[in-house]
Protein backbone atom coordinates (compact mmCIF):
# COMPACT_ATOMS: atom_id res chain seq x y z
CA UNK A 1 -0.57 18.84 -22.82
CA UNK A 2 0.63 18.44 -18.91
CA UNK A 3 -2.25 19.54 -16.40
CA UNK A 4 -1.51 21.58 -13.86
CA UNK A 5 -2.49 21.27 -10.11
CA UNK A 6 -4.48 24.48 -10.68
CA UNK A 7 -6.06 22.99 -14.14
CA UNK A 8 -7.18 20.29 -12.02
CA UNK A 9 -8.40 22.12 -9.46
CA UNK A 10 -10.55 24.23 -12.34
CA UNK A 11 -12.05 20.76 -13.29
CA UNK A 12 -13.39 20.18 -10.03
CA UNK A 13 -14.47 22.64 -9.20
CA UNK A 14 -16.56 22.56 -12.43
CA UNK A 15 -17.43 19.03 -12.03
CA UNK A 16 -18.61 20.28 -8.18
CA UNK A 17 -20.80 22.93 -9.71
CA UNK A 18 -21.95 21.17 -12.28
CA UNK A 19 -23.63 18.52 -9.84
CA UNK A 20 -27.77 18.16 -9.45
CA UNK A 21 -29.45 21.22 -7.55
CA UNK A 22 -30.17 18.42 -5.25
CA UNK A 23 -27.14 17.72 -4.07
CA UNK A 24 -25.01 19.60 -1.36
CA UNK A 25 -21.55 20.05 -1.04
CA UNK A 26 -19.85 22.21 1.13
CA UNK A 27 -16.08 23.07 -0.13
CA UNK A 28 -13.28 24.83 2.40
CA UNK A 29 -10.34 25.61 0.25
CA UNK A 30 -8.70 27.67 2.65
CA UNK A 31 -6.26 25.32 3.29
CA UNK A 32 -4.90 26.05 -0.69
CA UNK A 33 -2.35 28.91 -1.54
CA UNK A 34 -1.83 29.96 -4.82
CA UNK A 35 1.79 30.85 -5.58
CA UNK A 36 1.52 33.54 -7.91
CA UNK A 37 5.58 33.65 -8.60
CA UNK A 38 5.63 30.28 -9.20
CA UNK A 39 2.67 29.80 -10.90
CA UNK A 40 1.47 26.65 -8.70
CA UNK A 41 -0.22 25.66 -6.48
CA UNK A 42 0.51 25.10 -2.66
CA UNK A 43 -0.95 23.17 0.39
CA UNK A 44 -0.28 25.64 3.60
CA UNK A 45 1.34 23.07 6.43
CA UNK A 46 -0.84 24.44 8.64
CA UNK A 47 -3.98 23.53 7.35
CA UNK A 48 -2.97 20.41 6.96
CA UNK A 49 -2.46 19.23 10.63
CA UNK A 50 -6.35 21.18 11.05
CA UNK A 51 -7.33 18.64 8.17
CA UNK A 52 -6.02 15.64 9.33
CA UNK A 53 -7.75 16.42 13.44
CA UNK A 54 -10.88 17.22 11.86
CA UNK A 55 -10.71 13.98 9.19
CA UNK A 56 -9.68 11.79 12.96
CA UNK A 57 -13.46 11.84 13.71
CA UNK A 58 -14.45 12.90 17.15
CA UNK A 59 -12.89 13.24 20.54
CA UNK A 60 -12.67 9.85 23.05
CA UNK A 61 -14.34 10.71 26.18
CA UNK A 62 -11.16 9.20 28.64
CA UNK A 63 -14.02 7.02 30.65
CA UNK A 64 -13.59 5.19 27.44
CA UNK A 65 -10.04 4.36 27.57
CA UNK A 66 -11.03 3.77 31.44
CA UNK A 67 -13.07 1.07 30.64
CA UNK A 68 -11.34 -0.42 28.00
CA UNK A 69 -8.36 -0.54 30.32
CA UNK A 70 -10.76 -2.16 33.21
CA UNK A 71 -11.58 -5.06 30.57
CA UNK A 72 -8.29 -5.60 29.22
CA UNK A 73 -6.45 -5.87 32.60
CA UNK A 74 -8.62 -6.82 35.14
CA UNK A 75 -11.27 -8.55 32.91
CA UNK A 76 -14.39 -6.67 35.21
CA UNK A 77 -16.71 -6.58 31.71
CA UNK A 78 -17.46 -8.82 29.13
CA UNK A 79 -18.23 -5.80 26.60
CA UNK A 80 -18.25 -2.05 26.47
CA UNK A 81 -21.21 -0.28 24.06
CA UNK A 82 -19.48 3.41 22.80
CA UNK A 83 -22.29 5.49 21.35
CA UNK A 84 -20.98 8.82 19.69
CA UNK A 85 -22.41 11.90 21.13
CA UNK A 86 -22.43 14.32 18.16
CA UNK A 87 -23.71 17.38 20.66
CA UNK A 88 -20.82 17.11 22.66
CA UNK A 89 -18.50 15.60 19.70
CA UNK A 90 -17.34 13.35 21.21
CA UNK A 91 -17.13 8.98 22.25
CA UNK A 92 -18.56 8.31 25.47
CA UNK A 93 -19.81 4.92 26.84
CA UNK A 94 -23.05 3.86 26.80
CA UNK A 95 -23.19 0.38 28.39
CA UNK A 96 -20.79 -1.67 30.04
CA UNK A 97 -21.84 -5.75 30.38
CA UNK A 98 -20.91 -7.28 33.69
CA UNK A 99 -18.63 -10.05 33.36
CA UNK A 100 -21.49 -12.92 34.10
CA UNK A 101 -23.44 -11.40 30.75
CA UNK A 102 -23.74 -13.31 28.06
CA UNK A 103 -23.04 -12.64 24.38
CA UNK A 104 -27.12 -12.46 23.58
CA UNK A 105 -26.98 -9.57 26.33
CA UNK A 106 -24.47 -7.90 24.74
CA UNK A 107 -26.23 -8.39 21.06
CA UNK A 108 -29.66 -7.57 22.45
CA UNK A 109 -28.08 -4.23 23.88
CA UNK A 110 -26.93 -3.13 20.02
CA UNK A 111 -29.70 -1.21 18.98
CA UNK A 112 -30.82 -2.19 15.59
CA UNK A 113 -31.01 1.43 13.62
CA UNK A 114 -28.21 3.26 14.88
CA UNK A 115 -24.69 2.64 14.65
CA UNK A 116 -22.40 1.39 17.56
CA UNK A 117 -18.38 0.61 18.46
CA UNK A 118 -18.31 -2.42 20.62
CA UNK A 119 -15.65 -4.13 22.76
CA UNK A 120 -16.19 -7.94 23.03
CA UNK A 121 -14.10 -9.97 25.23
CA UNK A 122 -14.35 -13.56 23.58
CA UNK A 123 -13.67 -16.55 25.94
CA UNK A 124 -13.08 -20.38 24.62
CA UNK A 125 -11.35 -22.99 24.76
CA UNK A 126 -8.73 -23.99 21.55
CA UNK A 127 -8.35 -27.85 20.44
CA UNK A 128 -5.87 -28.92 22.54
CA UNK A 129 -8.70 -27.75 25.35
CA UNK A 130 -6.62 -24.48 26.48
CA UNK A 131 -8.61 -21.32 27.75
CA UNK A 132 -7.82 -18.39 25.73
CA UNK A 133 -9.39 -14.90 25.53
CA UNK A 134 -9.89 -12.49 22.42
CA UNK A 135 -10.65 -8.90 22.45
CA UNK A 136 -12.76 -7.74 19.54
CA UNK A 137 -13.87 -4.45 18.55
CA UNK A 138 -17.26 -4.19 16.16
CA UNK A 139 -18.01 -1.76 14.31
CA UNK A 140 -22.10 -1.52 14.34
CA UNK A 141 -23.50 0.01 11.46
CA UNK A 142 -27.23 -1.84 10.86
CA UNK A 143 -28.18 -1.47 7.26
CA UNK A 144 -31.35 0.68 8.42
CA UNK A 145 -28.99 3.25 9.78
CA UNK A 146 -29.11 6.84 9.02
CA UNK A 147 -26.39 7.77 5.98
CA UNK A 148 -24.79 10.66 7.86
CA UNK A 149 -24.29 8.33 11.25
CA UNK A 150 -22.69 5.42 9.47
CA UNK A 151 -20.23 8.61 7.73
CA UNK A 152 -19.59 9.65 11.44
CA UNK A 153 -19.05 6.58 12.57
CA UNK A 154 -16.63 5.28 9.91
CA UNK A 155 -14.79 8.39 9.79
CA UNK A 156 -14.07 8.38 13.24
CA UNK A 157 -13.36 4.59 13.45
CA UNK A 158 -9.85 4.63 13.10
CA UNK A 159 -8.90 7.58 15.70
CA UNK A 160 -10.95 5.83 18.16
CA UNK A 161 -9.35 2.71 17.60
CA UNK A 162 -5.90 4.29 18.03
CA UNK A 163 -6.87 5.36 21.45
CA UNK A 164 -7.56 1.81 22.78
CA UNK A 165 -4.51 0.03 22.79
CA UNK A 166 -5.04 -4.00 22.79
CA UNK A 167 -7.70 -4.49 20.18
CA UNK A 168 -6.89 -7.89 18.71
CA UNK A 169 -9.61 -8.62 16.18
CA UNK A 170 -12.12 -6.27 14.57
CA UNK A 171 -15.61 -6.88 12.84
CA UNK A 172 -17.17 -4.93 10.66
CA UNK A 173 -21.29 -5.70 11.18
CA UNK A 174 -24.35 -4.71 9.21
CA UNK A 175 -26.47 -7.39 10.85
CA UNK A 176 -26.15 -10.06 13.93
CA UNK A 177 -25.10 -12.73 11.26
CA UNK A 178 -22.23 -10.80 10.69
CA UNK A 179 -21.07 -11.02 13.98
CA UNK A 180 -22.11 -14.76 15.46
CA UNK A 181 -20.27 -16.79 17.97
CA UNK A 182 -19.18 -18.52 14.71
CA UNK A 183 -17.45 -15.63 13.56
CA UNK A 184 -15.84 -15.18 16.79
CA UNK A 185 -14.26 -18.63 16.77
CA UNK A 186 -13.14 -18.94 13.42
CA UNK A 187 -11.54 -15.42 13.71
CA UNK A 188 -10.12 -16.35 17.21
CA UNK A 189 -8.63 -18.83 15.96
């Protein structure tokens, strides 16, 4: 026998309710419409553009594209720390490195519980001996980080990401390792 969209929706929401009393989940369904005519089972269009700004993560503060813009054209930082600011829901800057810093300022300045975007601009030289510049974004999310920041963080990841145009390379980092002047030259490369 076929399964409906609502005979789905039936299972979940007895699978939902049938999780551990320990477990939370909140559940919005306003954005469904049942079709009663029809018999099925409807997403409202509206809803759907509130879903997909409230799945984009949170707003980018514009001193962030600012800065980003700063570094990209007129190369006045060597990185950019973004720390989300979940009062005001939104991306703000927390730390811009001069352009004389080096990149153990910029990894001492990652703090090592809390989750971080960073914008690296990566100097060196190729093999023919030619300067060339990458700009990297990392995404910071230390292993010792809380559960519901790394969520926020990667949730909001992409919508951020959207809003600085030039990213070249990204790294995704759980520890230093992860993210070693190693890694930058192979991935320059």
């Amino acid at each position: 026998m076929l399964e409906t969209p609502v005979d789905k929706l039936l299972r979940l929401l007895l699978d939902l309710l049938s999780l551990p009393s320990h477990l939370s989940v909140d559940l919005d369904l306003s954005f469904l419409h049942f079709n009663f005519a029809s018999k099925s089972l409807d997403l409202l269009r509206s809803s759907l553009a509130t879903m997909a700004n409230s799945a984009s993560g949170m707003a980018v503060h514009d001193d962030c594209k600012l800065k980003f813009m700063e570094l990209k054209t007129k190369r006045t930082h060597r990185y950019i720390v973004f720390k989300i600011e979940e009062k005001q829901k939104q991306v703000i800057v927390e730390k811009l490195g001069e352009k004389a810093e080096t990149y153990e300022d910029f990894t001492a300045c990652l703090p090592a519980d809390e989750c971080r975007y960073a914008i690296y601009d990566f100097d060196y030289f190729t093999e023919e001996n030619v300067p060339k510049s990458r700009i990297f974004f990392i995404a910071w999310s230390p292993d010792t980080a809380k559960v519901r920041s790394k969520m926020i963080y990667a949730s909001s990841k992409d919508r951020f990401k959207r809003e600085l145009d030039g990213i070249q390379i990204e790294l995704q980092a759980t520890d230093p390792t992860e993210m070693g002047l190693d890694v930058f030259k192979s991935r320059a490369n």
